[in-house]
PDB file of N, CA and C in Angstrom:
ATOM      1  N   UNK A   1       0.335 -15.906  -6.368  1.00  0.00           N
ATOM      2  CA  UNK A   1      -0.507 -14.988  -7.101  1.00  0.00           C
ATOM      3  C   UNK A   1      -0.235 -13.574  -6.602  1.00  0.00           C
ATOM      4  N   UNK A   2      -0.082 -12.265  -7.745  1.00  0.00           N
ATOM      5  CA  UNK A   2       0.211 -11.133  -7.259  1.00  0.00           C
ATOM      6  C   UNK A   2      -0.825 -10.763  -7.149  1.00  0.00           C
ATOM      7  N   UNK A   3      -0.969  -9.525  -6.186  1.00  0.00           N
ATOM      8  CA  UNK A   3      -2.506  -8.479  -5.871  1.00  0.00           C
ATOM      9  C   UNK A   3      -2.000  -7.680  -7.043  1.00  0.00           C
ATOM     10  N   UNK A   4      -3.479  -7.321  -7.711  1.00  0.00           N
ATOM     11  CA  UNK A   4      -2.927  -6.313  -8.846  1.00  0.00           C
ATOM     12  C   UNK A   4      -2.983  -5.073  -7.896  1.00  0.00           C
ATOM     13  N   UNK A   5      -2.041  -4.065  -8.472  1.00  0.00           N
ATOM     14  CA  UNK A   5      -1.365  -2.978  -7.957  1.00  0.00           C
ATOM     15  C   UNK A   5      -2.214  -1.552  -8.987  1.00  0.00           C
ATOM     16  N   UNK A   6      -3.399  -1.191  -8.183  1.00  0.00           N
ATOM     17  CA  UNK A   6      -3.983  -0.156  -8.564  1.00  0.00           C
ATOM     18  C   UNK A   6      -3.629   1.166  -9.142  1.00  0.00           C
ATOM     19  N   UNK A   7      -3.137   1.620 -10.475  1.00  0.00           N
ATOM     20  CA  UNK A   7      -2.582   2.717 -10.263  1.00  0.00           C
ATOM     21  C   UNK A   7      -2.935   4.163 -10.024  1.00  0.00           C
ATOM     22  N   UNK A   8      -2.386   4.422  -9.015  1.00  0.00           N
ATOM     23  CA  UNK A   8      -2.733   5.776  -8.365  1.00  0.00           C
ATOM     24  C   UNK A   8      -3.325   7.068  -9.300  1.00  0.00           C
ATOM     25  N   UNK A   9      -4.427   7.347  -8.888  1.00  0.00           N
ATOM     26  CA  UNK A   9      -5.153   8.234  -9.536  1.00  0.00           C
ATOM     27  C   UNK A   9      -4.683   9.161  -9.182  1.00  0.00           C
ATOM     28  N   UNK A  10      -3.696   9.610  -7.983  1.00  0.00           N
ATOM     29  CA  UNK A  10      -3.729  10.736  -7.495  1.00  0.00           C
ATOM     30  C   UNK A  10      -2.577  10.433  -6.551  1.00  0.00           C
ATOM     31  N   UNK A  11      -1.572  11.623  -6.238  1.00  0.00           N
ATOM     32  CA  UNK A  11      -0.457  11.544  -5.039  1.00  0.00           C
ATOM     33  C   UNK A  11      -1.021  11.944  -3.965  1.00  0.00           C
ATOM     34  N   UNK A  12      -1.349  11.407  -2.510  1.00  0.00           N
ATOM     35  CA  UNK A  12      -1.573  12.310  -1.990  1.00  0.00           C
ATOM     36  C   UNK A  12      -0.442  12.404  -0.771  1.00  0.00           C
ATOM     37  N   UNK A  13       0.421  13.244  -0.750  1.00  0.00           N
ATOM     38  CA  UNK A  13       1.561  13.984  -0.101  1.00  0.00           C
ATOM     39  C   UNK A  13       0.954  14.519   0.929  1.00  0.00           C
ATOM     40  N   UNK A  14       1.748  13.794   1.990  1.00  0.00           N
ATOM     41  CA  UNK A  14       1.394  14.547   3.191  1.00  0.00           C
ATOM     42  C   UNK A  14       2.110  15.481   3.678  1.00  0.00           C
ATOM     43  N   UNK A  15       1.219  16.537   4.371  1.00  0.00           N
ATOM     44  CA  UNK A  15       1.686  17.832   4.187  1.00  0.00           C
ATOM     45  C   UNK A  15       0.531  18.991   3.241  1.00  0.00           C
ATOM     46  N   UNK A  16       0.126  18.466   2.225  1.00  0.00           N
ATOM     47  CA  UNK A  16      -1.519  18.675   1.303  1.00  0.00           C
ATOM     48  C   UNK A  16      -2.428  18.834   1.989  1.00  0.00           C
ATOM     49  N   UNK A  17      -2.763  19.784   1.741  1.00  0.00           N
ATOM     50  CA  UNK A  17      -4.005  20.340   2.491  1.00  0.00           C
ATOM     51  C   UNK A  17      -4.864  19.452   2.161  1.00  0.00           C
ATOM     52  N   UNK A  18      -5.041  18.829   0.944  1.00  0.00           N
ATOM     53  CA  UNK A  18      -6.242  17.446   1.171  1.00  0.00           C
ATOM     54  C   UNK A  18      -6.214  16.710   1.865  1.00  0.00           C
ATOM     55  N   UNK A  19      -4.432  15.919   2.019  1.00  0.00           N
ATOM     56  CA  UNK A  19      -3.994  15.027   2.561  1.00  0.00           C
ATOM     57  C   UNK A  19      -4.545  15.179   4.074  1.00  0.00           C
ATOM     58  N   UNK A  20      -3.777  16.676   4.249  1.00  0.00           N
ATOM     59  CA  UNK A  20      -4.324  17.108   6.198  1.00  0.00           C
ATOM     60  C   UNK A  20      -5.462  16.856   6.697  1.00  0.00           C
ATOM     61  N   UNK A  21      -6.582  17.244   6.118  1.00  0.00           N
ATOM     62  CA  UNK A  21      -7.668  17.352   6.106  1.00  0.00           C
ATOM     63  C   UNK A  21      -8.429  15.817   6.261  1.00  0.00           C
ATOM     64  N   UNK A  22      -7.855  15.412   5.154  1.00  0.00           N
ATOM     65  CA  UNK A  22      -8.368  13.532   5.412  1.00  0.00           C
ATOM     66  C   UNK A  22      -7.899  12.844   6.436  1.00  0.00           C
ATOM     67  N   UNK A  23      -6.777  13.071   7.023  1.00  0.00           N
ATOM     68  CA  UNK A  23      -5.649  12.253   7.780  1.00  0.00           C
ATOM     69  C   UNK A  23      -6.445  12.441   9.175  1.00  0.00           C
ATOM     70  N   UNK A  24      -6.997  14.354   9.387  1.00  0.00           N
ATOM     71  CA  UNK A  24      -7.715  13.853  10.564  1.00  0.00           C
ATOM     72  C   UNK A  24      -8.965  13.754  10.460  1.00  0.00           C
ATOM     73  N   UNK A  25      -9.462  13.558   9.547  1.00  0.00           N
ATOM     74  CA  UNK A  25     -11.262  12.905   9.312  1.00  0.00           C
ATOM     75  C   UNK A  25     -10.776  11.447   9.617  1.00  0.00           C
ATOM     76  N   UNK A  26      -9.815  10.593   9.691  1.00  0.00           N
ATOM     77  CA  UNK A  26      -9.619   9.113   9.586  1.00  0.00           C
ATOM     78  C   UNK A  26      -9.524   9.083  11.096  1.00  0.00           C
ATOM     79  N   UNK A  27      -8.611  10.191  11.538  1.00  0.00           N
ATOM     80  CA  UNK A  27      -8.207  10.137  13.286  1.00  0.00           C
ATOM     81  C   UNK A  27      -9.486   9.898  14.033  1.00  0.00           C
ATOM     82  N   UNK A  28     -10.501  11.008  13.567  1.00  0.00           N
ATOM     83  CA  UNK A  28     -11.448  11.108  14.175  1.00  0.00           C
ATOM     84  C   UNK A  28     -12.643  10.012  13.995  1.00  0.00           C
ATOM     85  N   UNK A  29     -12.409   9.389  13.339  1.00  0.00           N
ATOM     86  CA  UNK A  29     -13.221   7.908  12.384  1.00  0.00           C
ATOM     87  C   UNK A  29     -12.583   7.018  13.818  1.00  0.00           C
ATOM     88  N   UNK A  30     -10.974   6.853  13.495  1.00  0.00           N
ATOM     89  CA  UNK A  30     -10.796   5.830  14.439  1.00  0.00           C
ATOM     90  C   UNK A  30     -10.984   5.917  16.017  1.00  0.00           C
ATOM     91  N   UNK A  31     -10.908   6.931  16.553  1.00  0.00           N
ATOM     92  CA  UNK A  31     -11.225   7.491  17.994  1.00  0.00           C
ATOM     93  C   UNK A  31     -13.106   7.198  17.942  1.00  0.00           C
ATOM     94  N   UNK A  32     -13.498   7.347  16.928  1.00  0.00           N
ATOM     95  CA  UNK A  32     -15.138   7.107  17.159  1.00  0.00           C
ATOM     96  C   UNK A  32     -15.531   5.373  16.638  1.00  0.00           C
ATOM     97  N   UNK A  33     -14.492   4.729  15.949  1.00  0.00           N
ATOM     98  CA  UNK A  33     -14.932   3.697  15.933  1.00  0.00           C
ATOM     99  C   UNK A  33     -15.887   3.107  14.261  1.00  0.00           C
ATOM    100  N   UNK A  34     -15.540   4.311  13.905  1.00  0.00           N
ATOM    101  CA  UNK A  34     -16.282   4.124  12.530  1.00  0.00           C
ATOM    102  C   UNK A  34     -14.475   3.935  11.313  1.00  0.00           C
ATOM    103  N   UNK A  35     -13.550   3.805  11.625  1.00  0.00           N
ATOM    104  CA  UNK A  35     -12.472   3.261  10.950  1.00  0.00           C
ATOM    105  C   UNK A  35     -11.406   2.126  11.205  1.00  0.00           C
ATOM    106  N   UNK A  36     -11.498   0.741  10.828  1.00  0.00           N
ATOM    107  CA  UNK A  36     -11.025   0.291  11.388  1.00  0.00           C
ATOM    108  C   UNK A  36      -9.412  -0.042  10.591  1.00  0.00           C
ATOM    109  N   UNK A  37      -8.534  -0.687  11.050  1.00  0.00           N
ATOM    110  CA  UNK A  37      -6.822  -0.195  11.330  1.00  0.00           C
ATOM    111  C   UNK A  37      -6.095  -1.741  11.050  1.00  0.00           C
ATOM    112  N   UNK A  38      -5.491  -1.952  10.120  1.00  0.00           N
ATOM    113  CA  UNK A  38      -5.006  -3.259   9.642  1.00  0.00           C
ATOM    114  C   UNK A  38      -5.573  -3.954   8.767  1.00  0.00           C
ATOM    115  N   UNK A  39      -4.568  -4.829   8.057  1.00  0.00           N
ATOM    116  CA  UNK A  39      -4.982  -5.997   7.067  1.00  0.00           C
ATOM    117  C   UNK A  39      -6.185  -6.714   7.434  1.00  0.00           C
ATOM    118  N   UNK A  40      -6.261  -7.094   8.746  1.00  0.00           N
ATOM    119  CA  UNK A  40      -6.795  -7.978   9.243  1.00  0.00           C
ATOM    120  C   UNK A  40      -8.331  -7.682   9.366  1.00  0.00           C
ATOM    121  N   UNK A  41      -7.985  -6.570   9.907  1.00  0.00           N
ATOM    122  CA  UNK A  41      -9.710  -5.962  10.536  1.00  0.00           C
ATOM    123  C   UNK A  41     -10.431  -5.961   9.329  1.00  0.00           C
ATOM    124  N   UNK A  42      -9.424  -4.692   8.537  1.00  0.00           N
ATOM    125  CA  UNK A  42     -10.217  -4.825   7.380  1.00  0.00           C
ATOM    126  C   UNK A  42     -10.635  -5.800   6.350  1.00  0.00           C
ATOM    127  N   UNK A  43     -10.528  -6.690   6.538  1.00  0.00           N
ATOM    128  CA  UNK A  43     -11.074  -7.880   5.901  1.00  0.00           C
ATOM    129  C   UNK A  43     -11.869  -8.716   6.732  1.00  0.00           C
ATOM    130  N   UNK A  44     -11.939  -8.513   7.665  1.00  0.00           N
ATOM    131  CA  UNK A  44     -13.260  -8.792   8.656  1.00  0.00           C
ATOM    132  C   UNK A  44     -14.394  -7.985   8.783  1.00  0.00           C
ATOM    133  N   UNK A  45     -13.721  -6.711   8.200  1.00  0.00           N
ATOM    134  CA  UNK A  45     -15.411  -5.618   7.640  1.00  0.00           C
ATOM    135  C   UNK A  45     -15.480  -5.742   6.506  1.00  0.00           C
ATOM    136  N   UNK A  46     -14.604  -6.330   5.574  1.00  0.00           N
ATOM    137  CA  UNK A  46     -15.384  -6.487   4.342  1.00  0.00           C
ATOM    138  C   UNK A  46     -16.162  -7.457   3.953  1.00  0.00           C
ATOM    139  N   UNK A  47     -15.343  -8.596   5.069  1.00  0.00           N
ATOM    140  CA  UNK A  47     -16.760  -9.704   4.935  1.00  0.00           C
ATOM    141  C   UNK A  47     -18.169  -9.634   5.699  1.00  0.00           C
ATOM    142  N   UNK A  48     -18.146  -8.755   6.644  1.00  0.00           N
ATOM    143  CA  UNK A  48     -19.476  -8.513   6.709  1.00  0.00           C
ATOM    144  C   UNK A  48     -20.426  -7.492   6.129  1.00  0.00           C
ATOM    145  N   UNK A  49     -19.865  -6.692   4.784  1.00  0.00           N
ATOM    146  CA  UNK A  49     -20.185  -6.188   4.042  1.00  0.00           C
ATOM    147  C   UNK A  49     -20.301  -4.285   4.864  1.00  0.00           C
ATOM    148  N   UNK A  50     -19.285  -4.042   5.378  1.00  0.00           N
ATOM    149  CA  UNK A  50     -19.943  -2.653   5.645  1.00  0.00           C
ATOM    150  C   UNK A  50     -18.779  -1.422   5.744  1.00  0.00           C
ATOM    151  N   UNK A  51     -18.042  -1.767   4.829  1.00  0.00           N
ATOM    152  CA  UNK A  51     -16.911  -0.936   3.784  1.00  0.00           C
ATOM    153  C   UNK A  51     -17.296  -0.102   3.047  1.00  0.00           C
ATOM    154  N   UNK A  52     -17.129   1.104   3.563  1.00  0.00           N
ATOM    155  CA  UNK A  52     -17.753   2.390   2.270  1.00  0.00           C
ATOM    156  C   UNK A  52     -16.428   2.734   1.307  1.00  0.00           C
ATOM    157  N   UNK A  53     -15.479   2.359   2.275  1.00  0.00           N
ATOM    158  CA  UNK A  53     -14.133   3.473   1.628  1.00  0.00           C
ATOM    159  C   UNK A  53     -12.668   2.654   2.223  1.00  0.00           C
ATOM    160  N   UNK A  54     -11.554   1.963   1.352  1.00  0.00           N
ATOM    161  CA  UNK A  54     -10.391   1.437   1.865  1.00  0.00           C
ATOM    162  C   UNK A  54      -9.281   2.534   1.498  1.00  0.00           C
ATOM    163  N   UNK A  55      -8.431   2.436   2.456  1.00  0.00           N
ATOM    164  CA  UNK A  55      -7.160   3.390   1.912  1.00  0.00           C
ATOM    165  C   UNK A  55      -5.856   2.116   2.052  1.00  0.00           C
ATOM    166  N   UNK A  56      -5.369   1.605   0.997  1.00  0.00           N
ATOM    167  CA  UNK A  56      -4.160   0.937   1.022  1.00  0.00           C
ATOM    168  C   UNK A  56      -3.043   1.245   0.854  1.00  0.00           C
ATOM    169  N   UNK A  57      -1.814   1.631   1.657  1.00  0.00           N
ATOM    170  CA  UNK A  57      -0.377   1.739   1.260  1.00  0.00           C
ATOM    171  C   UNK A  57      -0.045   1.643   0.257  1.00  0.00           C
ATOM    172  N   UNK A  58       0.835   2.381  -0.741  1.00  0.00           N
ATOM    173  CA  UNK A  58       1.361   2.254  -2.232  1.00  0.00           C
ATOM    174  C   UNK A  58       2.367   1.318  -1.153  1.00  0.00           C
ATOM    175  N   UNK A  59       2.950   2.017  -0.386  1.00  0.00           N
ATOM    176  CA  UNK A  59       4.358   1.064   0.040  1.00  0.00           C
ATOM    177  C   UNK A  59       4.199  -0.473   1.389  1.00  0.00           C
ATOM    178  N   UNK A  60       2.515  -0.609   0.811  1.00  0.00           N
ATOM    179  CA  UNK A  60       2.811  -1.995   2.148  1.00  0.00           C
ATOM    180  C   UNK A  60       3.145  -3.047   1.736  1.00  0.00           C
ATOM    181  N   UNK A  61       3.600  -4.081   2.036  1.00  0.00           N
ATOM    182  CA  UNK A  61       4.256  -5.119   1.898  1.00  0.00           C
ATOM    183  C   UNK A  61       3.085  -6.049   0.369  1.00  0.00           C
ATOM    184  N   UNK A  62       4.081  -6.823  -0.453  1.00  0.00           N
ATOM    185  CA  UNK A  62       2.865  -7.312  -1.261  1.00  0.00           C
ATOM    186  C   UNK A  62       2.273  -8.423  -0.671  1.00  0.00           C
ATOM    187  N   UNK A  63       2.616  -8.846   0.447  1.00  0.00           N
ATOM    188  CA  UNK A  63       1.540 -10.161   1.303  1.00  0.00           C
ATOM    189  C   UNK A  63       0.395  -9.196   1.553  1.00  0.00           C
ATOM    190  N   UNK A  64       0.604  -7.894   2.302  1.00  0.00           N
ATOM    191  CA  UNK A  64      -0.457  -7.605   2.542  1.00  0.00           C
ATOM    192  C   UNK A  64      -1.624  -7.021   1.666  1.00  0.00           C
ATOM    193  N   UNK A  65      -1.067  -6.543   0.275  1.00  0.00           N
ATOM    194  CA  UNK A  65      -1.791  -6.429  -0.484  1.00  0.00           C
ATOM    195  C   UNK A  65      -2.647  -7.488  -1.476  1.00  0.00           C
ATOM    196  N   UNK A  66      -1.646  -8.409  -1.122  1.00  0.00           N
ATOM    197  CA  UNK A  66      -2.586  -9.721  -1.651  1.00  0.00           C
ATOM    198  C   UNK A  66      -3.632 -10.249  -1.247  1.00  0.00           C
ATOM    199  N   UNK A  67      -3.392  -9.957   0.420  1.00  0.00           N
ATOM    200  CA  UNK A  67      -4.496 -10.217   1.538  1.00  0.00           C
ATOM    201  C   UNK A  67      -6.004  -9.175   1.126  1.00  0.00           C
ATOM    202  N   UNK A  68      -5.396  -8.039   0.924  1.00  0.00           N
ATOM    203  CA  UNK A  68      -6.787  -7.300   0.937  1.00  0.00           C
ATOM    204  C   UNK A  68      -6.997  -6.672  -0.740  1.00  0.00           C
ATOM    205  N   UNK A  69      -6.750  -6.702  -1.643  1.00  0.00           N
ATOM    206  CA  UNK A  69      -7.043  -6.251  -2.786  1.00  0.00           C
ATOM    207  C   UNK A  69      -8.061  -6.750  -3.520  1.00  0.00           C
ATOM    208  N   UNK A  70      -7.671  -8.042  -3.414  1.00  0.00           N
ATOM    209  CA  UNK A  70      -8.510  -9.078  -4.195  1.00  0.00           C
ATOM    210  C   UNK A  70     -10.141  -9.021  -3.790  1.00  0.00           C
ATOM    211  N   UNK A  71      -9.888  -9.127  -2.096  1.00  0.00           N
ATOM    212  CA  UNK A  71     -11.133  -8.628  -1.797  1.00  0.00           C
ATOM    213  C   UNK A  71     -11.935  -7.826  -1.514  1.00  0.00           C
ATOM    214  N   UNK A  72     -11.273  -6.744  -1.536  1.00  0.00           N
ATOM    215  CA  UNK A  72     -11.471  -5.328  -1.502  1.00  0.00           C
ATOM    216  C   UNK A  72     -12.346  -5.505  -3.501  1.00  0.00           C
ATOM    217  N   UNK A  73     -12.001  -5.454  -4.003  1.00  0.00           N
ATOM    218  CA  UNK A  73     -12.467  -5.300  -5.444  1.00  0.00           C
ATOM    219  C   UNK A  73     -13.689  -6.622  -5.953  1.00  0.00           C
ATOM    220  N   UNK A  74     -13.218  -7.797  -5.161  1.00  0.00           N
ATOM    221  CA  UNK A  74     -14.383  -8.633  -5.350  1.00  0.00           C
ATOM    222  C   UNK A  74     -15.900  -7.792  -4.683  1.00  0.00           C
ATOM    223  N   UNK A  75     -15.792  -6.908  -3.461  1.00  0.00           N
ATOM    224  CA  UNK A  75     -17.233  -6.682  -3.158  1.00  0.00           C
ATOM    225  C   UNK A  75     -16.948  -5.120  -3.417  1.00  0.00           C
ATOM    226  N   UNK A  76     -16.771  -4.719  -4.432  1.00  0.00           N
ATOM    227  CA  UNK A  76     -16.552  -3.527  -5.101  1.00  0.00           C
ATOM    228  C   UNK A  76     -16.149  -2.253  -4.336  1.00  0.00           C
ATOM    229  N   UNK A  77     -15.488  -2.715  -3.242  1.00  0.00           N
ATOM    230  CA  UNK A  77     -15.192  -1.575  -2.367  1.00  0.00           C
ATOM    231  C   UNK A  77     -14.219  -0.447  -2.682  1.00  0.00           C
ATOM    232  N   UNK A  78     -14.684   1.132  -2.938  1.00  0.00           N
ATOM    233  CA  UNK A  78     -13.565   2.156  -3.124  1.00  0.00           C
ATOM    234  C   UNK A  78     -12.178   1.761  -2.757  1.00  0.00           C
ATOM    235  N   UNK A  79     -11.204   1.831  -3.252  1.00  0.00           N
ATOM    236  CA  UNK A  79      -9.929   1.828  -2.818  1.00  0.00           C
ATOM    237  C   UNK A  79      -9.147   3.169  -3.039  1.00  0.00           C
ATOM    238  N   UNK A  80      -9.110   3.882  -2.098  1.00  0.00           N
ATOM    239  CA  UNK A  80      -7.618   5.072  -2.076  1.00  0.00           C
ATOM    240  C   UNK A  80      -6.482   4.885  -2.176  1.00  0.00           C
ATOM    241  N   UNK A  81      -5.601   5.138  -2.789  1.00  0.00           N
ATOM    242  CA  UNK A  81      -4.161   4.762  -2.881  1.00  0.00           C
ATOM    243  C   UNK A  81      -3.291   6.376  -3.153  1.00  0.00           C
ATOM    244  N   UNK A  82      -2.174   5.987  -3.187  1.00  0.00           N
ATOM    245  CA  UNK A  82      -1.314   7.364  -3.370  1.00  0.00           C
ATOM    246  C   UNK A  82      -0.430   7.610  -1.827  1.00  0.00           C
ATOM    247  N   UNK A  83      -1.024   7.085  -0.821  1.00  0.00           N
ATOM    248  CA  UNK A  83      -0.441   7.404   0.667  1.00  0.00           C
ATOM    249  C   UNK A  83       0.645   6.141   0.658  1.00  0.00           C
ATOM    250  N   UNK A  84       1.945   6.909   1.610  1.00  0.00           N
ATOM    251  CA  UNK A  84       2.699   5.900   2.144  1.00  0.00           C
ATOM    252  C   UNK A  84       2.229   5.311   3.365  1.00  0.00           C
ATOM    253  N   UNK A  85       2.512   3.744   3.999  1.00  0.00           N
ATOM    254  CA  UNK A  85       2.071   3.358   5.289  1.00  0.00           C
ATOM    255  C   UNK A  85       2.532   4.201   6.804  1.00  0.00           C
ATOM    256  N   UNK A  86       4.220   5.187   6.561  1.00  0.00           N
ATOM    257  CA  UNK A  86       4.166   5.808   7.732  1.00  0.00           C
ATOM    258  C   UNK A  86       2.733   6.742   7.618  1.00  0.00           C
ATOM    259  N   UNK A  87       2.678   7.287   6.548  1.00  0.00           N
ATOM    260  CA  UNK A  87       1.402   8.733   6.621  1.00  0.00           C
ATOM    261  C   UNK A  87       0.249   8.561   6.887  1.00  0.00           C
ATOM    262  N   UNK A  88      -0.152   6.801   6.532  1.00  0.00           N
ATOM    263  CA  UNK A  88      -1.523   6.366   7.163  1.00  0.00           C
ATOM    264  C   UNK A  88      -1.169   5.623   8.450  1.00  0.00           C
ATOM    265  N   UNK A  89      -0.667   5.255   8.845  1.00  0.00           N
ATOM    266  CA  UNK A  89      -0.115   4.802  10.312  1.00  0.00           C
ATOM    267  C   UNK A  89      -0.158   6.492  11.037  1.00  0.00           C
ATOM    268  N   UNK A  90       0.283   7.512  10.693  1.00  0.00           N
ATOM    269  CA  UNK A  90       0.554   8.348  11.382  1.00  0.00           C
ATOM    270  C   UNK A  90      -1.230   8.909  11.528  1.00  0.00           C
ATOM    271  N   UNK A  91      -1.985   8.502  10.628  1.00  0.00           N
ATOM    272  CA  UNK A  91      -3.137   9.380  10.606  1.00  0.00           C
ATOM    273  C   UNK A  91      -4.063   8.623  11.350  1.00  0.00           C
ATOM    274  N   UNK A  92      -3.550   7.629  11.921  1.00  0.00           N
ATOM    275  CA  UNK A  92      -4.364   6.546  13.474  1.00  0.00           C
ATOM    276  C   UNK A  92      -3.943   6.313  14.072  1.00  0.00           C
ATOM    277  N   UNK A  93      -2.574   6.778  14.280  1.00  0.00           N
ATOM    278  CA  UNK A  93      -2.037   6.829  15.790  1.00  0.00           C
ATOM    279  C   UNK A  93      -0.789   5.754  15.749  1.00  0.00           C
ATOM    280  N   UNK A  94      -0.699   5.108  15.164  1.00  0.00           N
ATOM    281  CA  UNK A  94       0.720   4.088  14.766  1.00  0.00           C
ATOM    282  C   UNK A  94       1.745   4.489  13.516  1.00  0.00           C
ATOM    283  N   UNK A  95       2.845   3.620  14.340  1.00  0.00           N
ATOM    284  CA  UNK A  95       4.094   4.121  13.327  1.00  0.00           C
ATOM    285  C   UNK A  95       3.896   3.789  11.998  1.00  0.00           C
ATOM    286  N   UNK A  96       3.165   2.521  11.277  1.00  0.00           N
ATOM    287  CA  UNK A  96       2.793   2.338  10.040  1.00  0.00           C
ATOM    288  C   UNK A  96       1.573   1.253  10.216  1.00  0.00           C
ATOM    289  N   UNK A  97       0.514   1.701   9.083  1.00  0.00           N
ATOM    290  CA  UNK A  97      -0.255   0.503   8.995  1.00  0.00           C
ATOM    291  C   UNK A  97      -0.408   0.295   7.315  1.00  0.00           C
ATOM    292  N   UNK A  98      -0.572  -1.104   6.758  1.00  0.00           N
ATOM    293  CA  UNK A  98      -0.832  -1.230   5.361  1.00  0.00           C
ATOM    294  C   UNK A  98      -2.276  -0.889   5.056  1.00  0.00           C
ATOM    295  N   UNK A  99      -3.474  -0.743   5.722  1.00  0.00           N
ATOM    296  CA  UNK A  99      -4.605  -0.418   5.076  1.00  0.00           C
ATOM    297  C   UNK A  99      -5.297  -0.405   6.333  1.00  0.00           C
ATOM    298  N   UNK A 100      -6.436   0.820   5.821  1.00  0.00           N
ATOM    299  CA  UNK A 100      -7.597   0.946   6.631  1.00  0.00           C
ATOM    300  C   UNK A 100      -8.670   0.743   6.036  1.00  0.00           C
ATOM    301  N   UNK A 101     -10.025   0.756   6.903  1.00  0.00           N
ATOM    302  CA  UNK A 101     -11.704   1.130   5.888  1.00  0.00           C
ATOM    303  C   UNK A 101     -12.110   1.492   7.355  1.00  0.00           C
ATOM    304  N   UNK A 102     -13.268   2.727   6.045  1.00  0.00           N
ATOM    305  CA  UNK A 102     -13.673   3.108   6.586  1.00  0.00           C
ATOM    306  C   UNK A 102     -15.369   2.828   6.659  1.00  0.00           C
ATOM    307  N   UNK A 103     -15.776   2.771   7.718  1.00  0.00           N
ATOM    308  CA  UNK A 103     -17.326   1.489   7.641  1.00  0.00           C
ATOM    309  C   UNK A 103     -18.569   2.924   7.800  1.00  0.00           C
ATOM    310  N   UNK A 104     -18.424   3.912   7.914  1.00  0.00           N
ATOM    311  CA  UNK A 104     -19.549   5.247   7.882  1.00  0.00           C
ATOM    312  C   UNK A 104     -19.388   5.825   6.655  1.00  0.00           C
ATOM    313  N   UNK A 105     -20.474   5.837   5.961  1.00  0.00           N
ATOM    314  CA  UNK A 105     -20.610   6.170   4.609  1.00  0.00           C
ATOM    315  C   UNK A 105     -20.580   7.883   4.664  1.00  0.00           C
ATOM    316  N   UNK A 106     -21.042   8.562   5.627  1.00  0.00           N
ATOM    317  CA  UNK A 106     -20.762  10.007   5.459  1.00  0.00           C
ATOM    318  C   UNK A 106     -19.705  10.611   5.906  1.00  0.00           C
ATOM    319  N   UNK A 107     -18.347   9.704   6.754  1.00  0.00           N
ATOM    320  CA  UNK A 107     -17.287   9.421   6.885  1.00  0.00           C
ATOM    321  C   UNK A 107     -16.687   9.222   5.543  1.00  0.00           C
ATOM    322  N   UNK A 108     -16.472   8.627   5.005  1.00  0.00           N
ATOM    323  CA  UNK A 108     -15.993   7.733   3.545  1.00  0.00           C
ATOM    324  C   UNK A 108     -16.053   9.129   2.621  1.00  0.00           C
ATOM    325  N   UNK A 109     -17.557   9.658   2.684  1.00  0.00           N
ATOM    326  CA  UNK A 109     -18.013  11.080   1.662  1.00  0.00           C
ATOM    327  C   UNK A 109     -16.761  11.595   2.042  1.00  0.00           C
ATOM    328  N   UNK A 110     -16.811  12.669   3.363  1.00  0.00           N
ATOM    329  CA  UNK A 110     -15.879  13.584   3.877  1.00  0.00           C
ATOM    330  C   UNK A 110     -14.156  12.949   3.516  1.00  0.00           C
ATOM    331  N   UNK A 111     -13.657  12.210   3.409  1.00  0.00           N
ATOM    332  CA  UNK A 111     -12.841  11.961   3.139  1.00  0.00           C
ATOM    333  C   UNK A 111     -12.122  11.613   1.593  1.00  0.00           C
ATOM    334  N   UNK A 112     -13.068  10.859   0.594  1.00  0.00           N
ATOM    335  CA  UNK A 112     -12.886  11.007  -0.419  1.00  0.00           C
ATOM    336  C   UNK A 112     -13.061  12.625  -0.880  1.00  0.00           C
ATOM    337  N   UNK A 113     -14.214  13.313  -0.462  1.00  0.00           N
ATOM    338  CA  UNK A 113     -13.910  14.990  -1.015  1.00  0.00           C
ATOM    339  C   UNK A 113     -12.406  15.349  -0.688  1.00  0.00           C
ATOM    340  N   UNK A 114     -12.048  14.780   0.798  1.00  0.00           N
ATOM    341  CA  UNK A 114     -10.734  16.069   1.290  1.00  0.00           C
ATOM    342  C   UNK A 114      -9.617  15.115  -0.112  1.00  0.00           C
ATOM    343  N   UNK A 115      -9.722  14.298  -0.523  1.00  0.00           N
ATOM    344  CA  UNK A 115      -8.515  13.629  -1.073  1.00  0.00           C
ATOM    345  C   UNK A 115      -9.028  13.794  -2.530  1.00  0.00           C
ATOM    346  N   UNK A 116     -10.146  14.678  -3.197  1.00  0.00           N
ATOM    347  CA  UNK A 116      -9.971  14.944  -4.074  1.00  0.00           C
ATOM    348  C   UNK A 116      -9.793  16.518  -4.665  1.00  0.00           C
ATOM    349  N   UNK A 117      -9.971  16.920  -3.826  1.00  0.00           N
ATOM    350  CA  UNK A 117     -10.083  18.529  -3.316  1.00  0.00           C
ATOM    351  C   UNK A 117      -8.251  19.162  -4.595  1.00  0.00           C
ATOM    352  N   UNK A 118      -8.738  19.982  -5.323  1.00  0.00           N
ATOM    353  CA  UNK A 118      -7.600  20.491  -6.147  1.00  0.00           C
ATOM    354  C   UNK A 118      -6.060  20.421  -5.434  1.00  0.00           C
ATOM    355  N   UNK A 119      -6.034  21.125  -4.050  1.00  0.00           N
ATOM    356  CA  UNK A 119      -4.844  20.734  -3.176  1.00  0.00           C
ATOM    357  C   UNK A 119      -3.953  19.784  -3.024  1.00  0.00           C
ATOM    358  N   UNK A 120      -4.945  18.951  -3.123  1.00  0.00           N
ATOM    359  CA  UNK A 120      -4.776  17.131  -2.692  1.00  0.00           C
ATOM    360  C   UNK A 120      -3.646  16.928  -3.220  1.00  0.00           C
TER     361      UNK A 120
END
């Protein structure tokens, strides 16, 4: 079964002042503990329901999008897309990751604004 493949509402190019702007609202999410970092995790916060905001790789592998899409959208959770996995890997401290969430809802705010912000 394929993960359906969301299409991107938006590029966000890093280097974009939206992009910048979000990349370290996520840094600072994950250093505080309110973003957590992988396929894995994140589907261990979505089953305990406390996902405000996912950002998934256009370019992560389709296992891993199979892993988290389906359920990402079964409990209606935001999904961001448009980022490559080096640019979200780079925006938590690793060389690539396929998806994050973010579990602080005024976290999630600040970040969906910077990634919709005209720049973006």
């Amino acid at each position: 079964m394929k993960a359906p493949k969301p299409a991107p509402s938006r590029v966000h190019r890093a280097g974009s002042a939206g992009w910048e702007k979000a990349s370290r609202l996520i840094g600072l999410g994950v250093r505080a503990r309110m973003v957590v970092v992988g396929v894995q995790q994140v589907r261990a916060a979505v089953a305990k329901g406390s996902v405000a905001l996912a950002i998934v790789a256009d370019d992560a592998a389709e296992h891993s999008r199979a892993k988290v899409l389906p359920l990402l959208a079964a409990r209606r959770v935001r999904v961001e897309n448009g980022v490559t996995a080096a640019d979200l890997g780079a925006a938590v401290g690793r060389e690539t990751t396929a998806a994050i969430a973010v579990v602080d809802a005024a976290l999630a705010s600040g970040i969906r604004e910077a990634l919709a912000s005209p720049t973006a």
